[in-house]
Each structure stands twice: as C-alpha cells, then as structure tokens.
N, C-alpha and C. Protein backbone atom coordinates (compact mmCIF):
# COMPACT_ATOMS: atom_id res chain seq x y z
N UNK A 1 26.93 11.74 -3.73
CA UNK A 1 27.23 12.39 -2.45
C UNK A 1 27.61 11.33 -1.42
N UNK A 2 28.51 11.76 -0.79
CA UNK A 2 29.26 10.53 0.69
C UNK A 2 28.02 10.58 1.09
N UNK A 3 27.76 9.45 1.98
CA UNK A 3 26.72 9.75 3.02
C UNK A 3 26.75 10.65 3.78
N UNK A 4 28.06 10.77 4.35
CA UNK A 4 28.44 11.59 6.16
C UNK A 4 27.74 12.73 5.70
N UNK A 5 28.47 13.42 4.24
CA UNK A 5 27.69 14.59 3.42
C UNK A 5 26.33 14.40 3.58
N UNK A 6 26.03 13.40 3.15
CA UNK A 6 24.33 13.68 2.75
C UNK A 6 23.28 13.63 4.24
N UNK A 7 23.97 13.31 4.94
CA UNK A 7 23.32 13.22 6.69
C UNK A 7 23.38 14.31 7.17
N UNK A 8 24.44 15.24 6.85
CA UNK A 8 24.96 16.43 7.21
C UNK A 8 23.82 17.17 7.07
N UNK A 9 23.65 17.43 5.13
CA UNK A 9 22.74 18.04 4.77
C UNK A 9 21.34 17.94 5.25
N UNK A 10 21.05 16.81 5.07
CA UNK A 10 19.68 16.41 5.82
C UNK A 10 19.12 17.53 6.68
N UNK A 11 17.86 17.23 7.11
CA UNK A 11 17.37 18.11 8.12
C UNK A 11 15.83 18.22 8.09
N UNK A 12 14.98 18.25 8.83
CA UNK A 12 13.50 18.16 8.88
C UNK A 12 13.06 19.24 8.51
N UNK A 13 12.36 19.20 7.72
CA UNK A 13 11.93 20.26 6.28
C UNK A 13 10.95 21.00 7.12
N UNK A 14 10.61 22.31 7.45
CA UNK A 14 9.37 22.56 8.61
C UNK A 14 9.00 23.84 6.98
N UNK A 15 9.23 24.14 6.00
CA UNK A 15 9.39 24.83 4.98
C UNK A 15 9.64 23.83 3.64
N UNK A 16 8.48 23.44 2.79
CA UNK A 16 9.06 23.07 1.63
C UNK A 16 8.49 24.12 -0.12
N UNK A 17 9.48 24.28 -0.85
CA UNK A 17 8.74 24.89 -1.35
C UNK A 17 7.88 24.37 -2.74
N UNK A 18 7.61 25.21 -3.65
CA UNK A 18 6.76 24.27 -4.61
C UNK A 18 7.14 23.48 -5.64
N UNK A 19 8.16 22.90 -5.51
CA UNK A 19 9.15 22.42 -6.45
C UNK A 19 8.40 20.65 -6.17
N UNK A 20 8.21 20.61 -7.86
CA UNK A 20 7.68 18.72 -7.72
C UNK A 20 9.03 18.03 -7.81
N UNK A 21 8.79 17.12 -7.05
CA UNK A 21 9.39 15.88 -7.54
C UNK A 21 9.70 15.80 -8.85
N UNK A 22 10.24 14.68 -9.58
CA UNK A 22 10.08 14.27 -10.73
C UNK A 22 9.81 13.03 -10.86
N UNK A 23 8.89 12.01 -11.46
CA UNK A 23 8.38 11.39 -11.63
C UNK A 23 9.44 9.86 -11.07
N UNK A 24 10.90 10.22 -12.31
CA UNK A 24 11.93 9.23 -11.49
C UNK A 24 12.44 9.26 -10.63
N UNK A 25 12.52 10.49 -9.93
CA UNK A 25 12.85 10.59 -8.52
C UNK A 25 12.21 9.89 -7.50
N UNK A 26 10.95 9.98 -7.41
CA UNK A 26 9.83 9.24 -6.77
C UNK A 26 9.80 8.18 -7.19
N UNK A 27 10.15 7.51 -8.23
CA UNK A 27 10.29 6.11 -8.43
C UNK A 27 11.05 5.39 -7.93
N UNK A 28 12.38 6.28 -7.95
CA UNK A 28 13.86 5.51 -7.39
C UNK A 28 13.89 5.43 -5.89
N UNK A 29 13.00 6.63 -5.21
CA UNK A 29 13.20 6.41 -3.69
C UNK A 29 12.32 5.50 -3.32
N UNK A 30 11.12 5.20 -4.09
CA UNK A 30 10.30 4.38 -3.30
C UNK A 30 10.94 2.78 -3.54
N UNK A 31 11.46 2.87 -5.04
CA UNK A 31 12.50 1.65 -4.96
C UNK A 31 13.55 1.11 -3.73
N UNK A 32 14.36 2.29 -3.38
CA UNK A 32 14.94 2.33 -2.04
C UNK A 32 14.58 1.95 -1.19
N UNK A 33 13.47 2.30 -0.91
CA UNK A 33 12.44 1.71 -0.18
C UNK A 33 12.18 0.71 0.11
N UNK A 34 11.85 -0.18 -1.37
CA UNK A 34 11.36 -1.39 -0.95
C UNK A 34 12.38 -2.55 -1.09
N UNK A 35 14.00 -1.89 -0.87
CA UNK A 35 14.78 -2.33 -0.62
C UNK A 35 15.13 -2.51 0.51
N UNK A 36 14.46 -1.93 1.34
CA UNK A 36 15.10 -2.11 2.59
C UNK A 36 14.76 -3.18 3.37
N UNK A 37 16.21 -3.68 4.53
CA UNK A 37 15.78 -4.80 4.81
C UNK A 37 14.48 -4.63 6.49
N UNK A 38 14.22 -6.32 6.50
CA UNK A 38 12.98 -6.15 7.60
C UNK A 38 13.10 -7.75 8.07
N UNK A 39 12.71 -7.90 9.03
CA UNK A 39 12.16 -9.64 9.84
C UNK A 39 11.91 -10.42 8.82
N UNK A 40 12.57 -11.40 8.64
CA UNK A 40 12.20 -12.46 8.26
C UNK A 40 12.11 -12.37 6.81
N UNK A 41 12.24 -10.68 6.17
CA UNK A 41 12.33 -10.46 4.61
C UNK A 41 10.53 -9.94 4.52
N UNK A 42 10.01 -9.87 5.46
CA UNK A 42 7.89 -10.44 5.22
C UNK A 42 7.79 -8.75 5.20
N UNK A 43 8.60 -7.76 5.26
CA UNK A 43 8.10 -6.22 4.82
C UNK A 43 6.43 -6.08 5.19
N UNK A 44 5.99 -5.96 6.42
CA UNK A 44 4.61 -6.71 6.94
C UNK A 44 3.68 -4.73 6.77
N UNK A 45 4.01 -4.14 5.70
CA UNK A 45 3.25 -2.65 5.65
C UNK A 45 2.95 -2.25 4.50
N UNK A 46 2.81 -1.12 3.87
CA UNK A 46 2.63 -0.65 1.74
C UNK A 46 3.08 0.97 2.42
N UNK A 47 3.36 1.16 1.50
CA UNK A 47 3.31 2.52 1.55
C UNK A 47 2.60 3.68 0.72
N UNK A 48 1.86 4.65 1.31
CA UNK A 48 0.96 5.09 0.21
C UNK A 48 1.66 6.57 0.03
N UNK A 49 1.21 7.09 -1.31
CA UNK A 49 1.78 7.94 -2.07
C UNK A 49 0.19 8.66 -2.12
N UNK A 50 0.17 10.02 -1.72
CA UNK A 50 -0.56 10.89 -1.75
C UNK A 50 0.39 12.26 -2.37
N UNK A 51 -0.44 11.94 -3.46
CA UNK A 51 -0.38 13.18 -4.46
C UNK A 51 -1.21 14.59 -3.98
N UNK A 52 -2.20 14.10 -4.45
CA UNK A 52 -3.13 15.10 -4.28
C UNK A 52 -3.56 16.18 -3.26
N UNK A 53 -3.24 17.31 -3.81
CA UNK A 53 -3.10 18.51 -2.42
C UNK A 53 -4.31 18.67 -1.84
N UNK A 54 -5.52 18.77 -2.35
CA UNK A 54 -6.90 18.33 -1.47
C UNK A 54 -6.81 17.21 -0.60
N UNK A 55 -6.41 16.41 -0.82
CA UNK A 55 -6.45 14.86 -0.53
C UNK A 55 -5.30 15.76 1.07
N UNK A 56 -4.41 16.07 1.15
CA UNK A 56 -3.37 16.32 2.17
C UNK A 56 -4.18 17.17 2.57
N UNK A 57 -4.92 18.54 2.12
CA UNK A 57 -5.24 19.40 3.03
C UNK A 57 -6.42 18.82 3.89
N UNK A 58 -6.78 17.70 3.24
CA UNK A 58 -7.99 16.76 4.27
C UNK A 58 -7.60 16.25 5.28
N UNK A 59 -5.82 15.97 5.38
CA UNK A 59 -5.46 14.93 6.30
C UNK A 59 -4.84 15.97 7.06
N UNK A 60 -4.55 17.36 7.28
CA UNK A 60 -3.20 17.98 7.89
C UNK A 60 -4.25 18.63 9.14
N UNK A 61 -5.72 18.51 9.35
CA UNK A 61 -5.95 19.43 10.69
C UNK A 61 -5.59 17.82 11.77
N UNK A 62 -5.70 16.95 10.84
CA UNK A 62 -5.60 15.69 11.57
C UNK A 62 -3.79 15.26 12.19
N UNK A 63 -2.93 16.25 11.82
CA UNK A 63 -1.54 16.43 12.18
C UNK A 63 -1.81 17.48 12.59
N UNK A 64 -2.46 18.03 13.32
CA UNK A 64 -2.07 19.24 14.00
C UNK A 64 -1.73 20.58 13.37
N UNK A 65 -2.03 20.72 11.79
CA UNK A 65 -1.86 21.51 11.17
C UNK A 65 -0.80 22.08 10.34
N UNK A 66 0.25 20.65 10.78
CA UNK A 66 1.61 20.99 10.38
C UNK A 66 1.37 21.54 9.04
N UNK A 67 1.74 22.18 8.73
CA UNK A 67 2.01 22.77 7.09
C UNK A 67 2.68 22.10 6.30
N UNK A 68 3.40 21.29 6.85
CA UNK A 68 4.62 20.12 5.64
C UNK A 68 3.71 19.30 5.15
N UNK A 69 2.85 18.78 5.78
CA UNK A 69 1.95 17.66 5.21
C UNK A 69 0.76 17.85 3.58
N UNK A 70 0.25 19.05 3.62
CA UNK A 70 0.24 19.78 2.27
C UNK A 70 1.26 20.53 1.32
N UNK A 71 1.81 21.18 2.04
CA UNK A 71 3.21 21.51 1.22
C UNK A 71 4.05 21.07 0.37
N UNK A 72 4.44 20.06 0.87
CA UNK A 72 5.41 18.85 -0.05
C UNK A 72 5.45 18.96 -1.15
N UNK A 73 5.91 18.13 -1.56
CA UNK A 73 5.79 17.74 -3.21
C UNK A 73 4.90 16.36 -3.40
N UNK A 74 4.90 15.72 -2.19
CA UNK A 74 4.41 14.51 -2.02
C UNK A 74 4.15 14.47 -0.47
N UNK A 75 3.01 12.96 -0.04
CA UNK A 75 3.37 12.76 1.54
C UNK A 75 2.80 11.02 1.27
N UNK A 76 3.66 10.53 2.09
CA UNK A 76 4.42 9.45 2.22
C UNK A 76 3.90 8.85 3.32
N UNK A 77 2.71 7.71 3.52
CA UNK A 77 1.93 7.42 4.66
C UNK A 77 2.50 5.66 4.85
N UNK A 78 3.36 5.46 6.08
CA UNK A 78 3.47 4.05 6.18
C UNK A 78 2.41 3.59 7.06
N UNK A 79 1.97 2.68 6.11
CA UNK A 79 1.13 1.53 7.13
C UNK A 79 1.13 0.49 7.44
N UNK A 80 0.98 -0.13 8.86
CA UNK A 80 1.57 -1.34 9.42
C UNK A 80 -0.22 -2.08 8.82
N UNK A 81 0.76 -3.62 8.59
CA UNK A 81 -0.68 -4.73 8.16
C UNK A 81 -1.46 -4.75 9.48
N UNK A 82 -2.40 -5.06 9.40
CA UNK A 82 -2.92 -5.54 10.59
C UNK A 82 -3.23 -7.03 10.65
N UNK A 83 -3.63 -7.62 9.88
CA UNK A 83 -3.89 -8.83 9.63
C UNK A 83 -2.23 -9.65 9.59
N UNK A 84 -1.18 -9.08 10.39
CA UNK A 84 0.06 -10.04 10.77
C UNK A 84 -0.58 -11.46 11.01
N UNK A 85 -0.39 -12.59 10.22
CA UNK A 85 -0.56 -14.17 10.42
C UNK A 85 0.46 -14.67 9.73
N UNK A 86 0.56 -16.16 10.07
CA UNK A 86 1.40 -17.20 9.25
C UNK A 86 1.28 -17.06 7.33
N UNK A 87 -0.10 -16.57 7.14
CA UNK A 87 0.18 -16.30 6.14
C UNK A 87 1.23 -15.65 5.10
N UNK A 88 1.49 -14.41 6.26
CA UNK A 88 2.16 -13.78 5.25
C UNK A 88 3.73 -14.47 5.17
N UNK A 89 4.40 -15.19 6.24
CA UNK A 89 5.53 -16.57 5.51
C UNK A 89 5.24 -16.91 4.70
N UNK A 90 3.80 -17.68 3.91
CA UNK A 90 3.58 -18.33 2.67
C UNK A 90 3.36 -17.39 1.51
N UNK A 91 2.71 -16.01 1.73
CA UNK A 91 3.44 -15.13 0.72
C UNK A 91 4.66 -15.09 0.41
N UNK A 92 5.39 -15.21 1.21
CA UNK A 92 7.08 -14.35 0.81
C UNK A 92 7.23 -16.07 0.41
N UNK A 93 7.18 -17.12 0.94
CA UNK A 93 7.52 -18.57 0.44
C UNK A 93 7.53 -18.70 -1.07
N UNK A 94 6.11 -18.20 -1.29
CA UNK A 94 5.97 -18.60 -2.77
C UNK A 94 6.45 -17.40 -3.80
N UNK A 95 6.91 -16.49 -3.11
CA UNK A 95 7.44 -15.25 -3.31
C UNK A 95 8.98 -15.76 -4.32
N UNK A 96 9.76 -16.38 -3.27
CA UNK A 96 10.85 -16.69 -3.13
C UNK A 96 11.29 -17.74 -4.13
N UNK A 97 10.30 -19.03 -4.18
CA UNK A 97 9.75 -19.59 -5.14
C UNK A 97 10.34 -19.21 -6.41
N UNK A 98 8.95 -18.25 -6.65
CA UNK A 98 8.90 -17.62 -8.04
C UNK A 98 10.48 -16.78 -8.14
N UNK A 99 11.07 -16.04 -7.67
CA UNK A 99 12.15 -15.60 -7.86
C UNK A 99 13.42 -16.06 -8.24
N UNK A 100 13.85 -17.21 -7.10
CA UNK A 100 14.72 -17.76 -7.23
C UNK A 100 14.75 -19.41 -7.39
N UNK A 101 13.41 -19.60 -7.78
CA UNK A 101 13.49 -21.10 -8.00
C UNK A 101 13.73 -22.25 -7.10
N UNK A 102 13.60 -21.63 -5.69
CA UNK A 102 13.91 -22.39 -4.70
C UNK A 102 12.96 -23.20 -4.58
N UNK A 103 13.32 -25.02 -3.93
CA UNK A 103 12.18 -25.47 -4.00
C UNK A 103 11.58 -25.68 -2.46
N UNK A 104 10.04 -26.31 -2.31
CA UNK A 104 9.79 -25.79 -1.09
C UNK A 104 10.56 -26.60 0.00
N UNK A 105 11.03 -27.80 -0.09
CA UNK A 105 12.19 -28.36 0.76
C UNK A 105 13.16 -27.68 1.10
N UNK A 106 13.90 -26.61 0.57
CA UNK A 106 15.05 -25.87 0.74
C UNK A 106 14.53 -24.61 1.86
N UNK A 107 13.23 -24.17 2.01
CA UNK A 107 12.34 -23.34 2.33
C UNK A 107 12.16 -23.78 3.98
N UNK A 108 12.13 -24.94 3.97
CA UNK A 108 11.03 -25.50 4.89
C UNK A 108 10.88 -24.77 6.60
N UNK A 109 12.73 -25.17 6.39
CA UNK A 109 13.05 -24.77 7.51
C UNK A 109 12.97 -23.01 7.95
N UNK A 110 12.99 -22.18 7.02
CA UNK A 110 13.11 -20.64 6.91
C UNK A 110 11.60 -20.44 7.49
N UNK A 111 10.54 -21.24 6.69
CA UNK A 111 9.35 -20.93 7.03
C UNK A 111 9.15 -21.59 8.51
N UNK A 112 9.22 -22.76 9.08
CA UNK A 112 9.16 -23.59 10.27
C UNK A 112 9.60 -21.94 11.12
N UNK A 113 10.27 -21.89 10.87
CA UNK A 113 11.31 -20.54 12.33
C UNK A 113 10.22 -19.10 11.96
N UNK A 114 10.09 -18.72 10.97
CA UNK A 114 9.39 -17.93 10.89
C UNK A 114 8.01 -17.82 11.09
N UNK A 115 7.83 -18.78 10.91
CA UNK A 115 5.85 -19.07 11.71
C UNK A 115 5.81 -19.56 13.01
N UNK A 116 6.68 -19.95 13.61
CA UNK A 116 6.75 -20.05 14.83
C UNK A 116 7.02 -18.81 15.59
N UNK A 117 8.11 -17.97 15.19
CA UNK A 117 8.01 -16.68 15.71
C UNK A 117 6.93 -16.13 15.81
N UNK A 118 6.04 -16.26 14.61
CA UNK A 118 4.77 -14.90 14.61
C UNK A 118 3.65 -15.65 15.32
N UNK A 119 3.83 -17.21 15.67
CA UNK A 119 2.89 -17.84 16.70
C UNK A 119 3.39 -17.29 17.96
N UNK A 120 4.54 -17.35 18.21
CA UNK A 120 4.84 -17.11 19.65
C UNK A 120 4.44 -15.74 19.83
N UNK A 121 3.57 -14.78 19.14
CA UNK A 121 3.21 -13.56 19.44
C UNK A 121 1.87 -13.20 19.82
N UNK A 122 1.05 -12.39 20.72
CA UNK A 122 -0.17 -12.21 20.82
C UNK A 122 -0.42 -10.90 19.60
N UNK A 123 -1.45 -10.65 19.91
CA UNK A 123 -2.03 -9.61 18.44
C UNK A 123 -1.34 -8.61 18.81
N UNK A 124 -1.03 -7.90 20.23
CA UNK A 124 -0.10 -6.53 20.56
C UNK A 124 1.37 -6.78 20.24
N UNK A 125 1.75 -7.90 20.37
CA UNK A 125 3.29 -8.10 19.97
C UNK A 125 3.42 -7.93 18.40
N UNK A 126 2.18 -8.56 17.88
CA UNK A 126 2.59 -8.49 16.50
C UNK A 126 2.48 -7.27 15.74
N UNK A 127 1.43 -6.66 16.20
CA UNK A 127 1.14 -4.85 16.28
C UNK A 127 2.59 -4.45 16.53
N UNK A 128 3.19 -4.45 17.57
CA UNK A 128 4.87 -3.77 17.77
C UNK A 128 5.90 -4.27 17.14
N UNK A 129 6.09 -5.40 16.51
CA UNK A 129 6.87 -6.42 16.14
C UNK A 129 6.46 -4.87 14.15
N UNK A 130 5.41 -5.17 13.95
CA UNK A 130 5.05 -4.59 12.61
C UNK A 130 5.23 -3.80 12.21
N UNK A 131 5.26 -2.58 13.66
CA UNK A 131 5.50 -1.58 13.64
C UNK A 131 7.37 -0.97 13.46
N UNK A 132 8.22 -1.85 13.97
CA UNK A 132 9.43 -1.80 14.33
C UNK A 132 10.11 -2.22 12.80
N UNK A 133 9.37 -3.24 12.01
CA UNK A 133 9.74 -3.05 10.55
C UNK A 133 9.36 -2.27 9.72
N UNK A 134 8.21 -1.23 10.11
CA UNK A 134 7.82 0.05 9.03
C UNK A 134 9.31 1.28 9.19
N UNK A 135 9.59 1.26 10.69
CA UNK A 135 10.35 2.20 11.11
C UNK A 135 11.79 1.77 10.48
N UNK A 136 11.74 0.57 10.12
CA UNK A 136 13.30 0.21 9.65
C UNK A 136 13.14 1.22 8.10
N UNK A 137 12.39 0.75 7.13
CA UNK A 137 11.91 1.14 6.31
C UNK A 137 12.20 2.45 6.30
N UNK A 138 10.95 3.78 7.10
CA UNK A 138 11.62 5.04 6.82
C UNK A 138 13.01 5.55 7.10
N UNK A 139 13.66 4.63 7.96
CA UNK A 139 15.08 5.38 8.41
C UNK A 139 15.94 5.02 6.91
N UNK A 140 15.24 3.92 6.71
CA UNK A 140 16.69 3.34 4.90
C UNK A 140 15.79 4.60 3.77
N UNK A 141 14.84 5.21 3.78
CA UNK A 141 14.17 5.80 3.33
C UNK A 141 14.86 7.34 3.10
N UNK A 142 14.84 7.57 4.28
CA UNK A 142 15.15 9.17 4.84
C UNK A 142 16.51 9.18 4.43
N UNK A 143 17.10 8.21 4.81
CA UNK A 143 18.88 8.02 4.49
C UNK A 143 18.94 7.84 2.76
N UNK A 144 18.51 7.64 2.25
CA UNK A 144 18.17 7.07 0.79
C UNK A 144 18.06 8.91 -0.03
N UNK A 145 16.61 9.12 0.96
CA UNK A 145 16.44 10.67 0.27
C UNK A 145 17.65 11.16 0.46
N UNK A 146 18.33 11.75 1.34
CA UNK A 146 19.48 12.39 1.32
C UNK A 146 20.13 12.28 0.11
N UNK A 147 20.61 10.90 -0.12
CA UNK A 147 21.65 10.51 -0.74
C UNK A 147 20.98 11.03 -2.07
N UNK A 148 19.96 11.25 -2.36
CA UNK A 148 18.92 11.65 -3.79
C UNK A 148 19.07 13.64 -3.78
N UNK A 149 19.62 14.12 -2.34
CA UNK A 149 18.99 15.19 -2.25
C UNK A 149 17.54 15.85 -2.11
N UNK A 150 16.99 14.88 -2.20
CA UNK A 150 15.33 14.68 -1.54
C UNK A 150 15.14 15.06 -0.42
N UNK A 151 14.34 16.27 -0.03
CA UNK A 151 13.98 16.53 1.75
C UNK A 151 12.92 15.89 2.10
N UNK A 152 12.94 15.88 3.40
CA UNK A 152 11.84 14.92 4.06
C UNK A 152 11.83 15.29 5.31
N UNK A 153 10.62 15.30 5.96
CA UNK A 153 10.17 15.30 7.15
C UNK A 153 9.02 14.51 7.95
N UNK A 154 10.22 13.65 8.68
CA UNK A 154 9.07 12.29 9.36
C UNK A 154 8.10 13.13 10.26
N UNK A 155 7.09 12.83 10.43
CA UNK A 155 6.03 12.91 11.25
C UNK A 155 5.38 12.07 12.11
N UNK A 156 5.56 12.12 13.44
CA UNK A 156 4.91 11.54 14.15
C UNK A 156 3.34 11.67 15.01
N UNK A 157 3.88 12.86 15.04
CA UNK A 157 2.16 13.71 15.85
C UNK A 157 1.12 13.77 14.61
N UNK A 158 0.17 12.73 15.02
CA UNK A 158 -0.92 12.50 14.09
C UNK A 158 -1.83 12.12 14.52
N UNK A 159 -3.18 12.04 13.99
CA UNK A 159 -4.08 11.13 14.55
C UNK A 159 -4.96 9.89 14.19
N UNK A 160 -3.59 9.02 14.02
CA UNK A 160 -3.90 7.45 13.22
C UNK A 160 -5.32 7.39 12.84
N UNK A 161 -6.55 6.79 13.49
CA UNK A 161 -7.37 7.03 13.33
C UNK A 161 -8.29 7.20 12.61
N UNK A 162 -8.10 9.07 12.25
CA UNK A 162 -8.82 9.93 11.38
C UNK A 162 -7.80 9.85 10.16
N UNK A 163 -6.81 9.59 10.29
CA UNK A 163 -6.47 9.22 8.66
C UNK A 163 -6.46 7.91 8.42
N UNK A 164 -6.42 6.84 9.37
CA UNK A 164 -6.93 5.62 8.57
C UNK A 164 -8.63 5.39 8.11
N UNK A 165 -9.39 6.68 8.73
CA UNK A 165 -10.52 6.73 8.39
C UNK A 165 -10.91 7.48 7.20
N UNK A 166 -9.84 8.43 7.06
CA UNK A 166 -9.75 9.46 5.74
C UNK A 166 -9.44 8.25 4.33
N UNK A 167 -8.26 7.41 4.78
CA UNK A 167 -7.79 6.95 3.54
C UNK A 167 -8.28 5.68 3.02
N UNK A 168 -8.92 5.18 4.08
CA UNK A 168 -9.66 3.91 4.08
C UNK A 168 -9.07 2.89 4.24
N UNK A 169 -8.09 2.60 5.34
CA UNK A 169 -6.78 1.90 5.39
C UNK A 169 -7.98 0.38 6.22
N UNK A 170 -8.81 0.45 7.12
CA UNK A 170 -9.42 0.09 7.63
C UNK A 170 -10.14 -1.21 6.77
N UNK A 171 -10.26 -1.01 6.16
CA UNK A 171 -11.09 -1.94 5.10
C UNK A 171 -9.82 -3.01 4.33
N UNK A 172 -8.72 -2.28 4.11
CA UNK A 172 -7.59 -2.82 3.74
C UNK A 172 -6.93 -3.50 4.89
N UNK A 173 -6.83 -3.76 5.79
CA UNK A 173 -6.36 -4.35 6.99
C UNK A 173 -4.98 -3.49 7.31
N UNK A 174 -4.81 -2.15 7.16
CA UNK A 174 -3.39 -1.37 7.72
C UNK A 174 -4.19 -0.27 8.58
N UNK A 175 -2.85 0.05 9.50
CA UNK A 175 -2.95 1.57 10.11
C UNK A 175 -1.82 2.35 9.77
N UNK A 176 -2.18 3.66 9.99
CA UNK A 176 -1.06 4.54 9.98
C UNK A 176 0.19 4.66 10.99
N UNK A 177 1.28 4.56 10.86
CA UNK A 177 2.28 4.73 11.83
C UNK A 177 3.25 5.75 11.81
N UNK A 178 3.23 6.01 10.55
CA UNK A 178 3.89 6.98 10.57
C UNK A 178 3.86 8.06 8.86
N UNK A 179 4.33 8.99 9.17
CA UNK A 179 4.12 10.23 8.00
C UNK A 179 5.44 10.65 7.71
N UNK A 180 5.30 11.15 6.02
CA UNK A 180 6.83 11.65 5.83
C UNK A 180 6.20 12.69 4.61
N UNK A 181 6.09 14.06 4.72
CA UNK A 181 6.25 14.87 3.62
C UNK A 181 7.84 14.59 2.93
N UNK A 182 7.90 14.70 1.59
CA UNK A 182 9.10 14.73 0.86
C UNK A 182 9.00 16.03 0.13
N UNK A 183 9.88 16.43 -0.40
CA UNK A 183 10.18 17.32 -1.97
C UNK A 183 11.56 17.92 -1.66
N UNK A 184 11.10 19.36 -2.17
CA UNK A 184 12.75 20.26 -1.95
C UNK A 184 12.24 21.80 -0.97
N UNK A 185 13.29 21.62 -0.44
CA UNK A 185 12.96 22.76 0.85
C UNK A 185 13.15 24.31 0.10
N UNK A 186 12.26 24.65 0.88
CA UNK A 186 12.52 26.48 0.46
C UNK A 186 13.65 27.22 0.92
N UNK A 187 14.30 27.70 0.12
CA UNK A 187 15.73 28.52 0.38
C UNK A 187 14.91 29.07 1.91
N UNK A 188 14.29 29.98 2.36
CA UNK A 188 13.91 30.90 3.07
C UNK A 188 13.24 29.82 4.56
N UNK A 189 13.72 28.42 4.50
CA UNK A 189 13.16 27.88 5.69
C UNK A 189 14.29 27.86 6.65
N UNK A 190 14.28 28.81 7.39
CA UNK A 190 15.21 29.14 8.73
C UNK A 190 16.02 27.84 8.96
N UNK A 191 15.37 27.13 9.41
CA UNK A 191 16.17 25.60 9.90
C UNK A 191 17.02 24.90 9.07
N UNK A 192 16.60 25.15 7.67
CA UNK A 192 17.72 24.53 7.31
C UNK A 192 19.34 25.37 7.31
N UNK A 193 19.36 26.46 7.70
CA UNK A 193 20.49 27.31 8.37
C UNK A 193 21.29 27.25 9.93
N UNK A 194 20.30 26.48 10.39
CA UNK A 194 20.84 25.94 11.83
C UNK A 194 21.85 24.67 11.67
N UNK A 195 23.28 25.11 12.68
CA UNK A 195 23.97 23.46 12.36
C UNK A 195 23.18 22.26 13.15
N UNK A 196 23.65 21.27 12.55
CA UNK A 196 23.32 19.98 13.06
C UNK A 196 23.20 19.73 14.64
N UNK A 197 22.27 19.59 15.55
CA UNK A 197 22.71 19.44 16.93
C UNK A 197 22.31 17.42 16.97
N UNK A 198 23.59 16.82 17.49
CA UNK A 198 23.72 15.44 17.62
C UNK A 198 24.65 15.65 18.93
N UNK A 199 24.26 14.24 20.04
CA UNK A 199 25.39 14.24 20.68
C UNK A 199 26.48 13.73 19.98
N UNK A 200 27.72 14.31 20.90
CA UNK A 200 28.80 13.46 20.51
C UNK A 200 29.55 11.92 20.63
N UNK A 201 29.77 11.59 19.11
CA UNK A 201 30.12 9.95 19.18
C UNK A 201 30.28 9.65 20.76
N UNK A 202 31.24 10.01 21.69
CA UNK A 202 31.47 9.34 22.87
C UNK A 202 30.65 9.68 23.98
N UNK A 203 29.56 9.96 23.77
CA UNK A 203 28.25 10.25 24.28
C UNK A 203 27.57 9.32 23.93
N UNK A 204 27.20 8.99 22.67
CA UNK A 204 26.42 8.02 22.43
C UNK A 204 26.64 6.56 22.04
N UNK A 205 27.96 6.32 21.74
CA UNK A 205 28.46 5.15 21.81
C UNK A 205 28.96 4.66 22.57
N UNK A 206 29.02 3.33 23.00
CA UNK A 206 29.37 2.78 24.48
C UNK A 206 30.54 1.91 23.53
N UNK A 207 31.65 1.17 24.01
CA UNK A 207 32.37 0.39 23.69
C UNK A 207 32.56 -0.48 24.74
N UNK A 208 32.49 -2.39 24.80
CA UNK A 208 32.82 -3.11 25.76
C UNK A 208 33.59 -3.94 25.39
C-alpha cells in the first residue's frame, strides 16, 4: 500500500473488533518499531506488549474507561527509562562494537558529544528529552501499522501512575507515556466512515 493510501486509511480505532493479530504481524510491527530512528541512536524506553485481557481490563478504569484498551487485539505501553545517564552511551558503544566492529577510537568522539549532551541536562530535561524519543517511536509505529493494515489507537488520557503501579514499571526504572491499543477495527465502528479532517497543506506548511 502507498503510504498517502495507508494514512488515508488510518484512523483512531474508538471500535475494535475480535479479530487477533497474528503472531507475525506483531512481530513485524514491533520490528518497525525498533527501527525507528531516536537521539543519539540510545532508543532511551521498551515497549511492553500486553496480551492478556484481564491484565487490560485491570489497566482501562485507569484510562478512563476507554473501551479500546481491552478490546484490541493487543495494547502497546511505551515507557520512558528513568534512569537516563551516561551510561546508556556505553550501552549503545559497546552495542555498536559488537555489531559493526568498530573500534573504541573510532567511537570516541560519538560518545564525547553524546555524554556531554545528557550532562548538560537536569533530571526534568532528561525526563522530556526521553520522552520526545518514545513519541518518535509511536508516530514510525502508527505509520508502520498502516502500511501493515494494522489499526491503532494512541492514547493519551491515562493515569501514568496507576499503571506504572499495575505493571511494575517502577522497580524497572520506566514510566508510562504513552498507550496504543492495536488490532483490526469493527466494520460497525462509525468513525471509521467519517472522512479524514486535516488542515490544508497551505495551512500548515509555511515556506521561507
């Protein structure tokens, strides 16, 4: 599918019906996923895969009840690290290493710029800085599903919190930032019958 097509189609699932995934489907998008690019390459979040429909109906009075969040076929919880340090440059260092055989002289300088950035940050910058690469993530995500025919609906209204307290993100050093039910939408969900409302290109693009 073109993209323009598959953006077209798109649309925030407020209706999904009971149709699973398939096992490679969910493999390939989360692959997509962890393709996408981010700062410095340091992808500073995980993403968790909640199967289990108990497990969602535990987390959805904590969204406000949305119904997508059990519904799905899946739901899709990004979480930002919390523990952002210099460390995680020497992860991806020795990362890089192992991959491509680079040695750490060739490195030096990639890491020098990149640990200096995440010094020049207080703990709230690096909190927003962390957050701004999870969000890169679901948008190559959401754009990805399309292109799969995969529906999805990001979620924002939540209450971090009680699901980092539900999932035990807390102990792991992440929070929640953001939510995405996936699967396939129900013929009978109204919205996906509504056209697209976007402004128009010369509305939203500036040219100088």
């Amino acid at each position: 599918m073109h993209v323009i097509d598959a953006l077209n189609w798109r649309y925030s699932v407020k209706q999904f019906s009971d149709q699973k995934l398939q096992q490679w489907q969910l493999d390939n998008l989360l692959e997509a996923t962890r393709l996408s690019p981010s700062s410095y390459g340091l992808q500073p979040y995980k993403i968790l895969v909640i199967t289990s429909r108990a497990a969602r109906e535990r987390l959805k009075p904590f969204a406000f009840g949305q119904e997508q969040v059990s519904s799905g076929s899946h739901l899709l919880v990004f979480a930002t690290r919390t523990d952002i340090d210099t460390l995680l440059v020497d992860e991806y260092v020795s990362l890089a290493q192992t991959k491509n055989g680079a040695s750490p002289d060739s490195l030096a300088r990639y890491a020098e710029m990149a640990k200096g950035a995440i010094n020049s940050m207080n703990k709230t910058e690096r909190a927003l800085w962390a957050q701004q690469q999870t969000f890169v993530a679901l948008g190559n995500m959401i754009t990805c599903a399309a292109m799969m025919k995969i529906d999805t609906c990001p979620i924002g209204g939540f209450e971090p919190d009680a699901f980092d307290h539900i999932l035990g993100l807390n102990e792991k050093q992440l929070t929640t930032t953001v939510i995405c039910p996936i699967g396939k939408r129900d013929p009978n969900d109204k919205y996906g019958q509504y056209e697209k409302v976007r402004f128009d290109i010369n509305h939203l693009v500036l040219e100088q």
